[in-house]
C-alpha atoms as a PDB file:
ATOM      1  CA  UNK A   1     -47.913 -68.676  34.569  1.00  0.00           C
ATOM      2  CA  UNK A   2     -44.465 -69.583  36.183  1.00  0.00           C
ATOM      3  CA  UNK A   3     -43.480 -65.800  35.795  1.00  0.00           C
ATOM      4  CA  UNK A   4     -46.512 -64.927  37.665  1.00  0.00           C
ATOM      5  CA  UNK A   5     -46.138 -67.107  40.642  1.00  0.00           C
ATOM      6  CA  UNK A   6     -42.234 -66.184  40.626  1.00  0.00           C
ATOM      7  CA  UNK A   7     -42.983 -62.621  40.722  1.00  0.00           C
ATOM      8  CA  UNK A   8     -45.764 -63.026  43.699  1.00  0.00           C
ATOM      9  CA  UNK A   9     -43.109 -64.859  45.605  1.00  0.00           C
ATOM     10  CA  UNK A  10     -40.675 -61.878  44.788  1.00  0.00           C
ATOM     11  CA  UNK A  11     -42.854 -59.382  46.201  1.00  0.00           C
ATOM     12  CA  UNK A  12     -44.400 -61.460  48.820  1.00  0.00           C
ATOM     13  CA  UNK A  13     -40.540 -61.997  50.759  1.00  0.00           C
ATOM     14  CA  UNK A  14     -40.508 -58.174  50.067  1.00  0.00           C
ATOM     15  CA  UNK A  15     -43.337 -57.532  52.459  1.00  0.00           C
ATOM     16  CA  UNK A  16     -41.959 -60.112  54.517  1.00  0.00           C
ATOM     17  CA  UNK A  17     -38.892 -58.367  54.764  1.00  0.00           C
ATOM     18  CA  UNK A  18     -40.626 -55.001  55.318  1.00  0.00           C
ATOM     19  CA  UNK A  19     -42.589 -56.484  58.021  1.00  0.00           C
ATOM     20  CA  UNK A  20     -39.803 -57.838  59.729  1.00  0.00           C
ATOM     21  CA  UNK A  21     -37.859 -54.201  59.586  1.00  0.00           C
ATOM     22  CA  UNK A  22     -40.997 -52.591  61.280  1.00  0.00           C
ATOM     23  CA  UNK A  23     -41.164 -55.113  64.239  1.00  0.00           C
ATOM     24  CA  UNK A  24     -37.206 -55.179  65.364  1.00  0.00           C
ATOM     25  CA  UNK A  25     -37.264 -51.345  65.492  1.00  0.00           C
ATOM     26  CA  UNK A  26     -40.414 -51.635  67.550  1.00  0.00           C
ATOM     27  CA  UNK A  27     -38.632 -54.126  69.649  1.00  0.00           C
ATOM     28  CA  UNK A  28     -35.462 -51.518  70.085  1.00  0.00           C
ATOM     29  CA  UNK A  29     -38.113 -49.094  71.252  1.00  0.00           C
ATOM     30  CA  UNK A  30     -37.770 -47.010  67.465  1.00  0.00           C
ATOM     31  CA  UNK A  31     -40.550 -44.905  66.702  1.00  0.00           C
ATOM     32  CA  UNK A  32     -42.346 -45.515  62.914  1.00  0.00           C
ATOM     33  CA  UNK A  33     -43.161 -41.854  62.715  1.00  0.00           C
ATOM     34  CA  UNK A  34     -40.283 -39.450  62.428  1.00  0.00           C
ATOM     35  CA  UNK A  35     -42.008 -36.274  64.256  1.00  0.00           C
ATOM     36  CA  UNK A  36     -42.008 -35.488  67.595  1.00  0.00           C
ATOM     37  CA  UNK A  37     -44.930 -36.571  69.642  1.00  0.00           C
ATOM     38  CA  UNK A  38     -45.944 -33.109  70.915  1.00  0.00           C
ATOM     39  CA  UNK A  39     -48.290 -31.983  68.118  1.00  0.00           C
ATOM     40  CA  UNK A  40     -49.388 -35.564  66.792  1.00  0.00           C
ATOM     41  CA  UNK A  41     -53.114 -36.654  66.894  1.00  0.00           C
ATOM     42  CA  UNK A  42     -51.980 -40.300  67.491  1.00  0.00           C
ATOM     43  CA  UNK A  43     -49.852 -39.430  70.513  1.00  0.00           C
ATOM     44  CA  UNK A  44     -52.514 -40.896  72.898  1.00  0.00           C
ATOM     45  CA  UNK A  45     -52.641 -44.065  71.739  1.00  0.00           C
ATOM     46  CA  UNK A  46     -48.594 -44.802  70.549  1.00  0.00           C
ATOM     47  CA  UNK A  47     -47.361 -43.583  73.932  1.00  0.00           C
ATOM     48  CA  UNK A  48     -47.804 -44.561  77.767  1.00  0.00           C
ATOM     49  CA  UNK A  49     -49.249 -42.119  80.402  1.00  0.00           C
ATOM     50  CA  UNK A  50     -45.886 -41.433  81.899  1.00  0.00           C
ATOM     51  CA  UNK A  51     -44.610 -40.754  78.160  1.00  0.00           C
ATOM     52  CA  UNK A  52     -47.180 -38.132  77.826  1.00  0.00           C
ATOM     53  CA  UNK A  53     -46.646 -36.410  80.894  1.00  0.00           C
ATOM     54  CA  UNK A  54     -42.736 -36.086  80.455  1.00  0.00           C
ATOM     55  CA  UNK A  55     -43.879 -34.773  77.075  1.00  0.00           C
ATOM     56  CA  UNK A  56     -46.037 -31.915  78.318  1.00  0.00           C
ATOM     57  CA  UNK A  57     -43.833 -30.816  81.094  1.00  0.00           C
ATOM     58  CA  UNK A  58     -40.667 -30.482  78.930  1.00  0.00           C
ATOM     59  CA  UNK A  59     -43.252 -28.190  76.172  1.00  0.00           C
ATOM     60  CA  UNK A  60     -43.823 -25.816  78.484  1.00  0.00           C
END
């Protein structure tokens, strides 16, 4: 029993940790995908209007 709550804890402050990862590169403005943005089906909803439209002038 004690080796199963010690291991929950274990992973638990793993995901924790994980969690806490993801947000401060969001906060530096770090993307979670490592692809550009020009091809992605997600690009409309990760990136502003002004992102976008930088995006499609420097494709062409």
């Amino acid at each position: 029993m004690l080796g199963t709550i010690l291991i929950s804890v274990f992973l638990a402050g793993i995901v924790a940790l994980i969690i806490m990862k993801l947000w401060k590169d969001k906060k530096k403005g770090k993307a979670s995908c490592c692809g550009g943005c020009a091809h992605c089906s997600m690009c409309g909803i990760c990136r502003t209007a002004q992102t976008l439209s930088s995006l499609k002038v420097s494709d062409k």
